[in-house]
C-alpha atoms as a PDB file:
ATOM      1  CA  UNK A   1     -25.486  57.185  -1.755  1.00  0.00           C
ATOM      2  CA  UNK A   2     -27.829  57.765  -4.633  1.00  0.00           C
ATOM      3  CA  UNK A   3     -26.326  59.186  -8.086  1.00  0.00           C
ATOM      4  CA  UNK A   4     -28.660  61.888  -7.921  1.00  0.00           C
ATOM      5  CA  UNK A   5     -26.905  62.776  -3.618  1.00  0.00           C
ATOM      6  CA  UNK A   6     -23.539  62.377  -5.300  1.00  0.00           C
ATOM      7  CA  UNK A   7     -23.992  64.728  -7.917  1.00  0.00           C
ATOM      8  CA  UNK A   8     -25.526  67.112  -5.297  1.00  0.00           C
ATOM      9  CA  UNK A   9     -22.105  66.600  -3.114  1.00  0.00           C
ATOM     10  CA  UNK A  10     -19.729  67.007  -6.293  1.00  0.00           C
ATOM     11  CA  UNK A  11     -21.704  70.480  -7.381  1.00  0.00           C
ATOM     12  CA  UNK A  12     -21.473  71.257  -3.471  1.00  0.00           C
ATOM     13  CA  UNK A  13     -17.608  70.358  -3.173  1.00  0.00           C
ATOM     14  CA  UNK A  14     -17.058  72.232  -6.744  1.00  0.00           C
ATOM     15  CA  UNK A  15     -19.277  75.038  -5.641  1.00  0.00           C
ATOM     16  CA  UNK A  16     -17.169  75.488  -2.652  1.00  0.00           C
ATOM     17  CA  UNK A  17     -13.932  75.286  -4.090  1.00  0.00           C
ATOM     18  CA  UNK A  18     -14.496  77.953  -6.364  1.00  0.00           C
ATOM     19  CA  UNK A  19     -15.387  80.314  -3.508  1.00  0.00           C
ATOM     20  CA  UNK A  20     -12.280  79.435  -1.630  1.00  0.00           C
ATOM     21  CA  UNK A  21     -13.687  77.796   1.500  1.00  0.00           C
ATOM     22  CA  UNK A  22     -13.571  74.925   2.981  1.00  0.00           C
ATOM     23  CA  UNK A  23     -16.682  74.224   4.684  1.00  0.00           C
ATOM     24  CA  UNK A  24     -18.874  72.347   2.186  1.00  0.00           C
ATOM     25  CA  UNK A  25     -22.984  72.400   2.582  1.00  0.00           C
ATOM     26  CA  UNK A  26     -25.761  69.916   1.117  1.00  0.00           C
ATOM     27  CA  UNK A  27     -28.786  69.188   3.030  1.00  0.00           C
ATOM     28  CA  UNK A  28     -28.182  68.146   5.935  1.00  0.00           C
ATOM     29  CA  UNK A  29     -24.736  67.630   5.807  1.00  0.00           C
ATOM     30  CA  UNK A  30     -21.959  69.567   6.629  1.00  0.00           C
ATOM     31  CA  UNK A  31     -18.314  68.891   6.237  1.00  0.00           C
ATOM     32  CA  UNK A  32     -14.677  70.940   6.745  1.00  0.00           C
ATOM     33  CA  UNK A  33     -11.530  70.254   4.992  1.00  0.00           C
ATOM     34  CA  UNK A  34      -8.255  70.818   6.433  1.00  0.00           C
ATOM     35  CA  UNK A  35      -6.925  72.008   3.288  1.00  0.00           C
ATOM     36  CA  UNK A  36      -7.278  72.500  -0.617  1.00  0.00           C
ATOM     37  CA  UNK A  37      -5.293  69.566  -1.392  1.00  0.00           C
ATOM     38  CA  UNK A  38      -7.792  67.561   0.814  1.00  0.00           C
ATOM     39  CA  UNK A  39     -11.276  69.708  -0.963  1.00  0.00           C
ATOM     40  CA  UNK A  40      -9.885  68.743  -4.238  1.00  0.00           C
ATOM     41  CA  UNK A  41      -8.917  64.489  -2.784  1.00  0.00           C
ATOM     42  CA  UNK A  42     -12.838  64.894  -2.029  1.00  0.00           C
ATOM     43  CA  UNK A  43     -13.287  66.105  -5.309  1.00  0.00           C
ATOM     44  CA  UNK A  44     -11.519  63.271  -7.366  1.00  0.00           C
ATOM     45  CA  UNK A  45     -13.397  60.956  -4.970  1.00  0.00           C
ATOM     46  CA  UNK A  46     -16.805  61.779  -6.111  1.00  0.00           C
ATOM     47  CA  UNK A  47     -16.147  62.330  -9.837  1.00  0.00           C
ATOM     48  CA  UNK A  48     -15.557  58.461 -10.498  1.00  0.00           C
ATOM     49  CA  UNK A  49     -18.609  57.403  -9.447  1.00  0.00           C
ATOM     50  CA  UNK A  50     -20.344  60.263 -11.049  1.00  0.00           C
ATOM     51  CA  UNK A  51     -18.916  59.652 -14.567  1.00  0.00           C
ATOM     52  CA  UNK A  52     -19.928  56.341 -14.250  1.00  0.00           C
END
């Protein structure tokens, strides 16, 4: 995934973890989380490679 997809994913997962749901949108993908705990794993995931 390019930097510039991953930070679109991370501001999607943030954005949608904000609103309290946990169906996240960007582009053409779609994905939903079983729970909070699992939004926020997603979360962590993509913010190490971001930093980078």
């Amino acid at each position: 995934m390019t930097p510039d997809r991953l930070a679109a994913w991370r501001e999607a997962l943030l954005e949608a973890r904000f609103r309290g749901v946990l169906t996240v949108k960007a582009g053409d993908k779609s994905v939903t989380y079983r729970s909070d705990a699992e939004l926020a794993a997603a979360i962590a995931a993509v913010e190490e490679p971001v930093a980078e």
